[in-house]
Protein backbone atom coordinates (compact mmCIF):
# COMPACT_ATOMS: atom_id res chain seq x y z
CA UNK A 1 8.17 -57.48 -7.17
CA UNK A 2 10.06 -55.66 -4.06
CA UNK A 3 10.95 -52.05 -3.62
CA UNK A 4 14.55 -54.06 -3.12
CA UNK A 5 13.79 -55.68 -6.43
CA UNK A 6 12.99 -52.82 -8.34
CA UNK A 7 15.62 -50.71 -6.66
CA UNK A 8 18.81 -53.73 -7.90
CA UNK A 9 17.27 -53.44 -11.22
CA UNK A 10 17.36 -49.87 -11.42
CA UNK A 11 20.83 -49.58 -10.05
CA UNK A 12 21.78 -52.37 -12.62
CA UNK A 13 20.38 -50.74 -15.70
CA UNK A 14 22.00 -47.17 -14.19
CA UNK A 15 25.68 -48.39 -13.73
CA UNK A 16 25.57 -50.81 -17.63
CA UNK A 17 24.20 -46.90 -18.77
CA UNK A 18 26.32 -45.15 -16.76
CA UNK A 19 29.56 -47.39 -17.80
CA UNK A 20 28.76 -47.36 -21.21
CA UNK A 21 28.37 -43.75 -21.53
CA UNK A 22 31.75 -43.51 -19.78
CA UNK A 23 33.18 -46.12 -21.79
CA UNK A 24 32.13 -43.51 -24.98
CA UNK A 25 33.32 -40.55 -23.75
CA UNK A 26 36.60 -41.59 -22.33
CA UNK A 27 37.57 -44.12 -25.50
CA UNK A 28 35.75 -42.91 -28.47
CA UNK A 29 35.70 -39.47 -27.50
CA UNK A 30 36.13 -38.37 -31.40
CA UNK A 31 33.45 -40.75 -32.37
CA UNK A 32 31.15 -38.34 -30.04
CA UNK A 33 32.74 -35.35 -31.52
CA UNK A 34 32.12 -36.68 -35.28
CA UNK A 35 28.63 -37.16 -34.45
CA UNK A 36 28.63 -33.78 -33.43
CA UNK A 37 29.93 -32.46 -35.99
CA UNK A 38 28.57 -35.12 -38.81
CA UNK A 39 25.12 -33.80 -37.20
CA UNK A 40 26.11 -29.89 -37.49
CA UNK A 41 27.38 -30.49 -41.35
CA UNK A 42 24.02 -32.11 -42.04
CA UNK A 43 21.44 -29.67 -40.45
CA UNK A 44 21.59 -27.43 -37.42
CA UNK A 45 18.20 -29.00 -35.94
CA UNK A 46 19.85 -32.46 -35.87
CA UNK A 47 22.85 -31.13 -34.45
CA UNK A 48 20.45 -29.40 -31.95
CA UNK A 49 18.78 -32.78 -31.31
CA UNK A 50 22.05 -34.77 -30.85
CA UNK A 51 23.34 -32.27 -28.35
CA UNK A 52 20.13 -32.18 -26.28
CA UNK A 53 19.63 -35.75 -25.99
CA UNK A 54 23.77 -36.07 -24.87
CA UNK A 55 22.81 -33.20 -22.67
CA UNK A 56 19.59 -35.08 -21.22
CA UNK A 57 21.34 -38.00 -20.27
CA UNK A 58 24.85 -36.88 -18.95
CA UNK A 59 23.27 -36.83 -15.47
CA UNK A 60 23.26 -40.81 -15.01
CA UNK A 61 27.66 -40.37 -15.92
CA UNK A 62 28.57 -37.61 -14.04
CA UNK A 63 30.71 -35.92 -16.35
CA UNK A 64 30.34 -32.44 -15.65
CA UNK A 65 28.36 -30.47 -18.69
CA UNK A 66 30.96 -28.43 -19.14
CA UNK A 67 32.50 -30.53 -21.35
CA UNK A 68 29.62 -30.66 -23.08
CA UNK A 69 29.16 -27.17 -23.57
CA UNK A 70 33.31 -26.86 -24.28
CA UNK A 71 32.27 -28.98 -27.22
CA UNK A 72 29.29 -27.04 -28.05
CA UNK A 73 30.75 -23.86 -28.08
CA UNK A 74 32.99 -24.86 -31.59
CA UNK A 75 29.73 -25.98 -33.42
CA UNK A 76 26.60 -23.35 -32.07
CA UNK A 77 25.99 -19.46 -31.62
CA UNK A 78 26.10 -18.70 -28.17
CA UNK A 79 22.16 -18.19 -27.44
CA UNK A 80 21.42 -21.50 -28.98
CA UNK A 81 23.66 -23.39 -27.42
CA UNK A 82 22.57 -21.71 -23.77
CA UNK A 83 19.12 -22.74 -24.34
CA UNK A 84 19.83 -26.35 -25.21
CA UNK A 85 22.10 -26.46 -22.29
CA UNK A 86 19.98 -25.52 -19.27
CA UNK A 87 17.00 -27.43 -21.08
CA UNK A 88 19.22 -30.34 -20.68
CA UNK A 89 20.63 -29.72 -17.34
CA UNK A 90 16.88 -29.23 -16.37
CA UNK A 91 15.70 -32.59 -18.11
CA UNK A 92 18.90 -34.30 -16.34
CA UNK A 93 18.51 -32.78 -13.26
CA UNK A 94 14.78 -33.75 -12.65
CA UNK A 95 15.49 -37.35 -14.01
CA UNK A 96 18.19 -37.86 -11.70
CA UNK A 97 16.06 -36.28 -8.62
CA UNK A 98 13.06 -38.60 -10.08
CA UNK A 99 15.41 -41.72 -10.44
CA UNK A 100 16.89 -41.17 -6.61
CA UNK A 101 13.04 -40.98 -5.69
CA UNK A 102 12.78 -44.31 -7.63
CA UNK A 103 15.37 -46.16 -6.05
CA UNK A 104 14.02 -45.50 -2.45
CA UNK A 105 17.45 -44.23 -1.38
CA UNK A 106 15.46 -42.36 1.18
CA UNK A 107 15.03 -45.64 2.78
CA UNK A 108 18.22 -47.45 3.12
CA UNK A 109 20.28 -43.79 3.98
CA UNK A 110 17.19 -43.81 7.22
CA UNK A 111 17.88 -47.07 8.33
CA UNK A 112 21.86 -46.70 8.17
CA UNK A 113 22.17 -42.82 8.74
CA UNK A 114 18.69 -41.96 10.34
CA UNK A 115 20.72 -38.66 12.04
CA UNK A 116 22.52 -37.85 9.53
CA UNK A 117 19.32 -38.11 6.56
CA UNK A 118 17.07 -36.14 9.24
CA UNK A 119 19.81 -33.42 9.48
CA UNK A 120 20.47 -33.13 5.71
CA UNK A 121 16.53 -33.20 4.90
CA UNK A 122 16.23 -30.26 7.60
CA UNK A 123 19.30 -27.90 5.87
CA UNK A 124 17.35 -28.76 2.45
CA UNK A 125 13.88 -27.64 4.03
CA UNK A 126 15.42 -24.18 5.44
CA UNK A 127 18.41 -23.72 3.17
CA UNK A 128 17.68 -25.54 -0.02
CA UNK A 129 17.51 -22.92 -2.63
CA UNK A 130 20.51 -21.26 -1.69
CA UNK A 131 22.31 -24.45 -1.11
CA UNK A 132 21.21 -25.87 -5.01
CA UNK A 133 22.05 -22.43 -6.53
CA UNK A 134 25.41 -22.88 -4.90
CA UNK A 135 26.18 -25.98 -5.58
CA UNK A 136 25.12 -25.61 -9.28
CA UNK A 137 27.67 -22.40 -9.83
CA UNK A 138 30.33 -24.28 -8.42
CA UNK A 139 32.14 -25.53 -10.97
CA UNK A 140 34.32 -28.51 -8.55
CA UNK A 141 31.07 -29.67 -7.29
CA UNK A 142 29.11 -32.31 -9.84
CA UNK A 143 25.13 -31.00 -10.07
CA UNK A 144 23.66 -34.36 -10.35
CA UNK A 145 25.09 -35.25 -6.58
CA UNK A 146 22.64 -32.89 -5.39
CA UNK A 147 19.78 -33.70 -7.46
CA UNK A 148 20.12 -37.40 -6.34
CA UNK A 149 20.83 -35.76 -2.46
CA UNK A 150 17.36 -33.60 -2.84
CA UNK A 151 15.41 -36.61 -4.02
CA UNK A 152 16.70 -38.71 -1.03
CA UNK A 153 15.43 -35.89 0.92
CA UNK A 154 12.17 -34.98 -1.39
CA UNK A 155 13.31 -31.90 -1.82
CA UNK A 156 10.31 -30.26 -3.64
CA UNK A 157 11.11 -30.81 -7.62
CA UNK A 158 10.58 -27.13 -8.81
CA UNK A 159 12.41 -25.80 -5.78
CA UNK A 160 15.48 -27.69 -6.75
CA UNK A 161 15.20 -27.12 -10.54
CA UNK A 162 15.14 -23.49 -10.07
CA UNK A 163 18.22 -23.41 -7.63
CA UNK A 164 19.61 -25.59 -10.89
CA UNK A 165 18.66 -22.69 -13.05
CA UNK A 166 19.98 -20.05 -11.88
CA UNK A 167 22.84 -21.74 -10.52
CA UNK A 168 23.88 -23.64 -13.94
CA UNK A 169 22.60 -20.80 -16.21
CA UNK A 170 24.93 -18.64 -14.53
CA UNK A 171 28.17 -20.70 -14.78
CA UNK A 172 26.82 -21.93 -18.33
CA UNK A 173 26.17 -18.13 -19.39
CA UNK A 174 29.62 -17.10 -18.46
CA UNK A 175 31.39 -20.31 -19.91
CA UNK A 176 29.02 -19.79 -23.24
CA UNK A 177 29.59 -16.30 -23.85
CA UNK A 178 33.13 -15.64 -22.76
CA UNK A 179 34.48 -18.88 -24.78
CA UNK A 180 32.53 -17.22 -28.00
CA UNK A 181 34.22 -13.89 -27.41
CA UNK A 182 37.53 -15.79 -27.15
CA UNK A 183 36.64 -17.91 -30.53
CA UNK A 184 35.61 -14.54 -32.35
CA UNK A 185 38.82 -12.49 -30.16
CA UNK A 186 41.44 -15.52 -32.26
CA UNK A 187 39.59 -15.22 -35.54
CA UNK A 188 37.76 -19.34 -35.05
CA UNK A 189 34.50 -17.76 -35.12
């Protein structure tokens, strides 16, 4: 089996996950919120477990994890919820750098956009923690984009998790905290 080989498969078994996922969220969005809730009725742990794993895989989709933690917000306390967040922004976040590093993106973007990969992989190398951090805050610009960019460049793994970190924990902090002041502020909490 071929690098090409393995990379179609992988791409195959991403976009049936990735269209799937999407299929979920956009149709049978309650279905997602009953398990949520169906799992916070029955125990907190499982409702901690079925929110992690959503969290660990809504990198391959995507959807931004703030609608994730919009949904969270209703059924944890605030710390909780943080924790399981950026655990599964982390988890997603070095999957998707892992899976870019798996597909040999690096490759094909050289041979169609040498310039353009050599110029990105440079700004990464001098600028990439401030860049991630940034990009993470920003709440119009999806995360996983540049996980998958700083495995195309090899990016180094804890260097981009860390920009992740602080970038996501900071716009997940303030989305956490302030929407569980406005729950408690309307009497919901």
């Amino acid at each position: 089996m071929t690098h090409s080989d393995v990379r179609r498969i992988l791409t195959a078994l991403w976009l049936v996950g990735a269209a799937a996922a999407l299929y979920v969220y956009f149709f049978h969005r309650e279905a997602l919120e009953d398990l949520l809730s169906g799992a916070a009725t029955t125990s907190l742990l499982a409702a901690g477990a079925v929110y992690l794993v959503l969290g660990c895989l809504r990198g391959f989709t995507f959807v931004p994890a703030t609608s994730l933690v919009l949904l969270g917000i209703v059924f944890f306390e605030p710390l909780p919820l943080f924790v399981l967040t950026i655990v599964g922004i982390l988890a997603s976040s070095a999957s998707v750098y892992y899976f870019a590093e798996a597909l040999h993106l690096d490759e094909v973007l050289k041979r169609k956009h040498e310039k353009r990969m050599q110029q990105l992989h440079g700004l990464l190398e001098r600028r990439g923690l401030p860049i991630v951090i940034f990009w993470s805050f920003f709440p119009l610009l999806p995360t996983d984009a540049v996980c998958y960019l700083a495995g195309v460049v090899r990016m180094h793994v804890g260097k981009m998790l860390l920009g992740v970190a602080i970038g996501e924990g900071a716009i997940c902090a303030i989305y956490i905290f302030l929407g569980d002041s406005l729950l408690r502020a309307v009497g919901w909490r």
